[in-house]
N, C-alpha and C. Protein backbone atom coordinates (compact mmCIF):
# COMPACT_ATOMS: atom_id res chain seq x y z
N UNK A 1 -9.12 -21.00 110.75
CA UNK A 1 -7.91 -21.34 110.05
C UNK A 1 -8.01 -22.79 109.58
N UNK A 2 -7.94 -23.02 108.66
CA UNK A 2 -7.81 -24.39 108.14
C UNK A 2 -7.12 -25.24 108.17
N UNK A 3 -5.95 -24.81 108.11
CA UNK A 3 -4.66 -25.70 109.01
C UNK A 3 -4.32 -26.12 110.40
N UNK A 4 -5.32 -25.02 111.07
CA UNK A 4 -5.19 -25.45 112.54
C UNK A 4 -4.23 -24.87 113.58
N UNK A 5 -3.67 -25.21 114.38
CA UNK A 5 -3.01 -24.47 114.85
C UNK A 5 -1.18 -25.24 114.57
N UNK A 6 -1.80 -25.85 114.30
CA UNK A 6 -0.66 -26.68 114.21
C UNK A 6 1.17 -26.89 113.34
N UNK A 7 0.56 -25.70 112.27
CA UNK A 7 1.39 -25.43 111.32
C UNK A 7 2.88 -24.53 111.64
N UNK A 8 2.13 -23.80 112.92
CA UNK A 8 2.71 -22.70 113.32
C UNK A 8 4.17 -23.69 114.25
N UNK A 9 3.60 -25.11 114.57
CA UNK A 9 4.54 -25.63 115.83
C UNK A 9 5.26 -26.46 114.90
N UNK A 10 5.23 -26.85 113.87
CA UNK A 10 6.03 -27.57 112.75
C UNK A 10 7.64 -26.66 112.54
N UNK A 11 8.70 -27.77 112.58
CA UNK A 11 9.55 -27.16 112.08
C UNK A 11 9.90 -26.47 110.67
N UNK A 12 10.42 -25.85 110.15
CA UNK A 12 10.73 -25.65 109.09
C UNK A 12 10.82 -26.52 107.94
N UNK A 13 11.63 -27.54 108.20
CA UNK A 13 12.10 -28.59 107.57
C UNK A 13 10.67 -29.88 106.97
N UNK A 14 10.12 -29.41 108.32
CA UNK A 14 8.65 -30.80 108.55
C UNK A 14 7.62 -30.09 107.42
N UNK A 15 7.38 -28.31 107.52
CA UNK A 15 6.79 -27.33 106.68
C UNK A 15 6.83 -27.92 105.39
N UNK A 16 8.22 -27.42 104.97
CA UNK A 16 8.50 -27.52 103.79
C UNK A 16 8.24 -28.98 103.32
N UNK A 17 8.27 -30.23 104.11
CA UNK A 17 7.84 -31.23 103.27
C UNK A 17 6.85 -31.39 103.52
N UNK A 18 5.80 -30.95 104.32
CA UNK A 18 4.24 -31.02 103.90
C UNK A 18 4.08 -30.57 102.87
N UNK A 19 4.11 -29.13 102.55
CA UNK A 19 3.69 -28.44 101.62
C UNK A 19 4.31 -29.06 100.19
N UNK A 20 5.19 -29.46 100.30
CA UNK A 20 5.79 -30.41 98.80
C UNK A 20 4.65 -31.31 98.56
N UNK A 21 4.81 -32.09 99.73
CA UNK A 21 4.14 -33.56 99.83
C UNK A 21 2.51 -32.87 99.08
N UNK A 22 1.55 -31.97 99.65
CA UNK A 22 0.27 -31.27 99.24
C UNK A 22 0.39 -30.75 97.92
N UNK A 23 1.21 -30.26 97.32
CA UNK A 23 1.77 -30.08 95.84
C UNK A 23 1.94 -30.45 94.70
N UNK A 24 2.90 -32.09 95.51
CA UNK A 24 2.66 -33.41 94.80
C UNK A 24 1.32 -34.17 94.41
N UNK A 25 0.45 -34.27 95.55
CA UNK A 25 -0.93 -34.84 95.74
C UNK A 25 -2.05 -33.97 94.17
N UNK A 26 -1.86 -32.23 94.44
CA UNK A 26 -2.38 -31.78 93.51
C UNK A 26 -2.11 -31.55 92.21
N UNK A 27 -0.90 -31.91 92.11
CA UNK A 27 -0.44 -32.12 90.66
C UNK A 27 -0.74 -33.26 89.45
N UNK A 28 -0.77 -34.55 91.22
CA UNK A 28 -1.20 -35.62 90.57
C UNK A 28 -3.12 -36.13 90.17
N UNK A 29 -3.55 -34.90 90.42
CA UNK A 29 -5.05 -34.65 89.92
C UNK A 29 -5.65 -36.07 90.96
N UNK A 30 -4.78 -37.02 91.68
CA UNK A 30 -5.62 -37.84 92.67
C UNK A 30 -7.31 -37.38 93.08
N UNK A 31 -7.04 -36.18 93.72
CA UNK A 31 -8.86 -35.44 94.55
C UNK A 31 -9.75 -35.57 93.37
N UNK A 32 -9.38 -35.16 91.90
CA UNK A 32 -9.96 -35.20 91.01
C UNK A 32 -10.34 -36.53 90.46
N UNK A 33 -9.70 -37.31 90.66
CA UNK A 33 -9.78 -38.47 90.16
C UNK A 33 -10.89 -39.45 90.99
N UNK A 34 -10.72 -39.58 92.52
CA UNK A 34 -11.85 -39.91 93.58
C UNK A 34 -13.21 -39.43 92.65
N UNK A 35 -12.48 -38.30 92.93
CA UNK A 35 -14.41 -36.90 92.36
C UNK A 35 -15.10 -37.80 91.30
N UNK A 36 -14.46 -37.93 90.12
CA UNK A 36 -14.74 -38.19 89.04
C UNK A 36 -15.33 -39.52 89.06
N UNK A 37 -14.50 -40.41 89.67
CA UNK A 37 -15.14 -41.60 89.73
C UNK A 37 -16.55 -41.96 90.30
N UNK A 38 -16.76 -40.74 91.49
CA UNK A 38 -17.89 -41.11 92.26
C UNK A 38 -19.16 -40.00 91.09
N UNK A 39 -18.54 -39.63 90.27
CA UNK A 39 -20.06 -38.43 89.53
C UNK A 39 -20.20 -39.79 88.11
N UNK A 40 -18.84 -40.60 87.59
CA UNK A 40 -18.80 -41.92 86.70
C UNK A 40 -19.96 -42.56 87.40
N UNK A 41 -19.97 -43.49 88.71
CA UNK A 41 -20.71 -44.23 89.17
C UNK A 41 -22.05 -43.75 88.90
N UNK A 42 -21.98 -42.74 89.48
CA UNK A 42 -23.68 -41.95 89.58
C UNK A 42 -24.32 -41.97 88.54
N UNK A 43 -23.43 -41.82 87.32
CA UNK A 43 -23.89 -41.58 85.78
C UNK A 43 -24.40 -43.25 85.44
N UNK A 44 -23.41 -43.77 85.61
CA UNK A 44 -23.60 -45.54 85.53
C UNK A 44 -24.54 -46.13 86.28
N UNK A 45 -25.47 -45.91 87.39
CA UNK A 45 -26.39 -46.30 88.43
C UNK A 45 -27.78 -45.52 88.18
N UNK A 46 -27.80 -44.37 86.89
CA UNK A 46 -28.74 -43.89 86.69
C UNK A 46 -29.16 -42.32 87.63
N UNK A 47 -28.27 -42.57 88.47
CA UNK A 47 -28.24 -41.70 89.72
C UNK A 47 -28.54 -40.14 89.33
N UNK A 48 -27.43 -39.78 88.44
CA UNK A 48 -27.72 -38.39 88.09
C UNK A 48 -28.70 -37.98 87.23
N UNK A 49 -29.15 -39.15 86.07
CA UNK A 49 -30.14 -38.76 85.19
C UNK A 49 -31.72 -38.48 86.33
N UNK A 50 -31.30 -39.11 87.25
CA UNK A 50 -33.22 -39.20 87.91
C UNK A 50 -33.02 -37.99 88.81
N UNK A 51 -32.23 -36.95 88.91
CA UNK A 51 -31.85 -35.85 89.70
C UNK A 51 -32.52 -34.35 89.37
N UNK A 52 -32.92 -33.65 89.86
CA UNK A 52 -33.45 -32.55 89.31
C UNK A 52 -32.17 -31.58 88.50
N UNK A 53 -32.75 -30.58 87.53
CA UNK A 53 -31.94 -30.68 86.67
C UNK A 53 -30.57 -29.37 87.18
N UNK A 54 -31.21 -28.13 88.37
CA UNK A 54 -30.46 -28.20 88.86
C UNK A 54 -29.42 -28.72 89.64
N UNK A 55 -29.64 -30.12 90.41
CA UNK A 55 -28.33 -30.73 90.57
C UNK A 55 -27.63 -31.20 89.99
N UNK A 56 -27.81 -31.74 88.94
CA UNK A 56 -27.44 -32.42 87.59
C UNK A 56 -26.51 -31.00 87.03
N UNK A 57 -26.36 -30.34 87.38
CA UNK A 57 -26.43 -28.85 87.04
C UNK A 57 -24.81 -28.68 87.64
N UNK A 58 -24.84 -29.41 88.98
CA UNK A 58 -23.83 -28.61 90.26
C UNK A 58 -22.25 -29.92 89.54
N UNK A 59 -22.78 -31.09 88.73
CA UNK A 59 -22.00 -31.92 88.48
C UNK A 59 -21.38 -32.04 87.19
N UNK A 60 -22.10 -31.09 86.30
CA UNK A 60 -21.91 -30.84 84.96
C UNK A 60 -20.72 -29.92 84.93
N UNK A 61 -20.83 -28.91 85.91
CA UNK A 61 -20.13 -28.31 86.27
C UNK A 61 -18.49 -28.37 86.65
N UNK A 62 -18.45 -29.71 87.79
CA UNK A 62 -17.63 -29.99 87.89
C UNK A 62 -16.81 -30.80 86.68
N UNK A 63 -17.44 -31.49 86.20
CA UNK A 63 -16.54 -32.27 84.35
C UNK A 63 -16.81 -30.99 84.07
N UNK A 64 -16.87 -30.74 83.54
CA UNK A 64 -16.72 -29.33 82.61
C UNK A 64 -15.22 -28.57 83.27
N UNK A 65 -14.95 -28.13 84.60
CA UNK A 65 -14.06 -27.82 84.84
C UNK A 65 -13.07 -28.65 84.20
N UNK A 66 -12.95 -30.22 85.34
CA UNK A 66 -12.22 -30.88 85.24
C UNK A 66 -11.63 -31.49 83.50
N UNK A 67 -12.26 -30.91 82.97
CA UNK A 67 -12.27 -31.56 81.12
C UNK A 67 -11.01 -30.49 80.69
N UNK A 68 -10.30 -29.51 81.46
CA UNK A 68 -9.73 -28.75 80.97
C UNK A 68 -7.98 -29.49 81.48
N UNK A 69 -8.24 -30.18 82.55
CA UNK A 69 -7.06 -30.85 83.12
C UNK A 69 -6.23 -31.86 82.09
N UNK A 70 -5.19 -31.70 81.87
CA UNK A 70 -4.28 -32.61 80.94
C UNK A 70 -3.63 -33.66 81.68
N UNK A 71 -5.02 -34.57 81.86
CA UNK A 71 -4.71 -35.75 82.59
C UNK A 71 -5.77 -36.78 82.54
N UNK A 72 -5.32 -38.07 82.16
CA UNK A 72 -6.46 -38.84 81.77
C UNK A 72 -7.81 -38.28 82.83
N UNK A 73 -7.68 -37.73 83.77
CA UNK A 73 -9.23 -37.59 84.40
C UNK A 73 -9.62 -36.47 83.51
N UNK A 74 -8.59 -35.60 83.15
CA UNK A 74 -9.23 -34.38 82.37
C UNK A 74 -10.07 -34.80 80.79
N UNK A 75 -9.58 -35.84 80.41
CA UNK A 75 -10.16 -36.45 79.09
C UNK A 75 -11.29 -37.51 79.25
N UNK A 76 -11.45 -37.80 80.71
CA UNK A 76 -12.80 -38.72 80.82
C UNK A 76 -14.02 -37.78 81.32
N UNK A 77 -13.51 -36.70 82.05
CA UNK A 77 -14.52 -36.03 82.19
C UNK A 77 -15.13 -35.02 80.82
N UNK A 78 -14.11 -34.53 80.09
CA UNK A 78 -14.70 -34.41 79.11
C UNK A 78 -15.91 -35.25 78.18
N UNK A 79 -14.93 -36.30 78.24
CA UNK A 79 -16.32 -37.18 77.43
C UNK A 79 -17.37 -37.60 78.01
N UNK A 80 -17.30 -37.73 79.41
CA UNK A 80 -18.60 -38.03 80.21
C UNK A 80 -19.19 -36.56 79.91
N UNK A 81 -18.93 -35.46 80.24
CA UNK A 81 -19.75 -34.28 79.96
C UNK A 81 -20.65 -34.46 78.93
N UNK A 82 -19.87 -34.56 77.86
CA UNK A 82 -20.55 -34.26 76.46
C UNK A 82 -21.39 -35.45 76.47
N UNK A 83 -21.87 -36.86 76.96
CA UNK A 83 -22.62 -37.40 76.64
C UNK A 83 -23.60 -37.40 77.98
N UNK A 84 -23.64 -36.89 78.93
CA UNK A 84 -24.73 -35.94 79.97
C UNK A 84 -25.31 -34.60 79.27
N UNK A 85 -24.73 -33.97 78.10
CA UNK A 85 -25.24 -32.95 77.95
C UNK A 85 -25.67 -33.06 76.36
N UNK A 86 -25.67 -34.58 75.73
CA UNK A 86 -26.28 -34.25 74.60
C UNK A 86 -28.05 -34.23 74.74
């Protein structure tokens, strides 16, 4: 279980504002934004170009998702994509 056991001993009240609070977090594309920055760096340090081309592969992937998000991370990963994949 991924939550643990712990969810089950939460009140109702405590529930419901986790799960807001986790809602909020993913709305605000934050996880995406970390992500992005650390596959930016990699791109900027040379990191991903010296990578075999399947891994280069597993990150293309991820901008490519993320390029669909209507949120400045969704519009930087776009353009980082397209200039990893010209």
């Amino acid at each position: 279980m991924l939550t643990g056991p712990f969810i089950e001993k939460l009140s109702l009240e405590v529930s419901r504002s986790v799960l807001f609070r986790i809602n909020s977090i993913a709305k605000s594309h934050q996880i995406q934004a970390i992500i992005f920055k650390w596959i930016k760096r990699a791109y900027e340090t040379n990191l991903i170009q010296i990578m075999k081309k399947e891994d280069q592969n597993e990150f293309l992937e991820i901008l490519y998702e993320y390029s669909f998000l209507e949120s400045p991370v969704g519009n930087s990963s776009g353009k980082l994509y397209k200039i990893l994949t010209l």
